[in-house]
C-alpha atoms as a PDB file:
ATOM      1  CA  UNK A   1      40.488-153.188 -76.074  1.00  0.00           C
ATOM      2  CA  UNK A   2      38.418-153.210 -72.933  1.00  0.00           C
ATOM      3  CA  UNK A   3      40.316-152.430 -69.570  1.00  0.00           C
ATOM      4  CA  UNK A   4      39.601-152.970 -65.933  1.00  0.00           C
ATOM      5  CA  UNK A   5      38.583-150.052 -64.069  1.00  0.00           C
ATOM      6  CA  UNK A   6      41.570-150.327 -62.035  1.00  0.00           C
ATOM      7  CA  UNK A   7      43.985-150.045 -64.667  1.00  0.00           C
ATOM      8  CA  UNK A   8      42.105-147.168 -66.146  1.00  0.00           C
ATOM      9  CA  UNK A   9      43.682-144.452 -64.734  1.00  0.00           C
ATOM     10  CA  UNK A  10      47.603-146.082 -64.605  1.00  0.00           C
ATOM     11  CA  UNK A  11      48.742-144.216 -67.941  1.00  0.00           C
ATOM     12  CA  UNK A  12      48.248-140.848 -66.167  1.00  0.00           C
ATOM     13  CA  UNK A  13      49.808-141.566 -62.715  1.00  0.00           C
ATOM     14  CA  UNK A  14      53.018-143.165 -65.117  1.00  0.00           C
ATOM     15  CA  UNK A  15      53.160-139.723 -66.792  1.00  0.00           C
ATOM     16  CA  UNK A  16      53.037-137.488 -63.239  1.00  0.00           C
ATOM     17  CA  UNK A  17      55.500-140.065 -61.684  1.00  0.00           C
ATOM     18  CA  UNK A  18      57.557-138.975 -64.969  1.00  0.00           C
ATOM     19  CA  UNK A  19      57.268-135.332 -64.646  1.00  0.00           C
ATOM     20  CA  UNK A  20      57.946-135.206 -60.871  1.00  0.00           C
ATOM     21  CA  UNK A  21      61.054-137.061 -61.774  1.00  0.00           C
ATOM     22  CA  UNK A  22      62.239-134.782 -64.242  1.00  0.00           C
ATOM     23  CA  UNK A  23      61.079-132.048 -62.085  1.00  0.00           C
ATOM     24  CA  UNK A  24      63.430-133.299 -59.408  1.00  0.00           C
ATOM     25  CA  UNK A  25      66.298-134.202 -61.332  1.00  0.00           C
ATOM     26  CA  UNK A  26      66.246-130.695 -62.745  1.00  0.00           C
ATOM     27  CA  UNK A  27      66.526-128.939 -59.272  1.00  0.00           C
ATOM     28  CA  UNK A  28      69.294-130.797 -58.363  1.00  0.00           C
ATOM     29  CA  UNK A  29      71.156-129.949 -61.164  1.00  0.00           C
ATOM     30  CA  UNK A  30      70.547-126.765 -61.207  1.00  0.00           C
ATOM     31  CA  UNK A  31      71.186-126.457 -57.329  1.00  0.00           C
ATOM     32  CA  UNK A  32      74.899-128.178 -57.934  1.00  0.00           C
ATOM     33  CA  UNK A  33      75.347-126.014 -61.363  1.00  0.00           C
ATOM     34  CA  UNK A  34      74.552-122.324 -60.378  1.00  0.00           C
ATOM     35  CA  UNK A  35      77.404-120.885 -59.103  1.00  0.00           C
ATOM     36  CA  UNK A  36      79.427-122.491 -62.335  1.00  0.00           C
ATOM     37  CA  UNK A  37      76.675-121.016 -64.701  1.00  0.00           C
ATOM     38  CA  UNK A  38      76.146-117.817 -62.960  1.00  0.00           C
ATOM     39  CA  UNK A  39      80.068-117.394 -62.600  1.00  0.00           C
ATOM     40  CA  UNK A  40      80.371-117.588 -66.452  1.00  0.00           C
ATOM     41  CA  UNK A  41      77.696-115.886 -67.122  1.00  0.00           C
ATOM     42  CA  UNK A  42      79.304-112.645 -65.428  1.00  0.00           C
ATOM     43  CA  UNK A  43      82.739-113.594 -66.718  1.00  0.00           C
ATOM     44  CA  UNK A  44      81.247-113.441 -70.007  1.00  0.00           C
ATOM     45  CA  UNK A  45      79.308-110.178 -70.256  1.00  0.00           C
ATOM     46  CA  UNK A  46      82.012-108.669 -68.304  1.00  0.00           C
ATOM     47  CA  UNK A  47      84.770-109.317 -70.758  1.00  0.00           C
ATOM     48  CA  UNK A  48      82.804-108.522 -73.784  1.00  0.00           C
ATOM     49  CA  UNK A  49      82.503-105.012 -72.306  1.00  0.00           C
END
């Protein structure tokens, strides 16, 4: 199926918009998360010694 030129490129900007979501999302929850993770992390190692 034939497509305008202006719509030719819209698949790949839907995909970055995507990724730069995900890419955000995945900050922030890391940013809120780290001191739980890196907490149990230590907790973890340190009682198995």
């Amino acid at each position: 199926m034939w497509t305008r030129k202006s719509e030719a490129g819209q698949g790949l900007v839907e995909y970055a918009v995507i990724i730069v979501f995900l890419a955000i999302l995945s900050i922030v929850a890391l940013t809120f998360l780290a001191d739980g993770i890196t907490n149990s992390l230590y907790d973890t190692v340190i009682n198995s010694l």
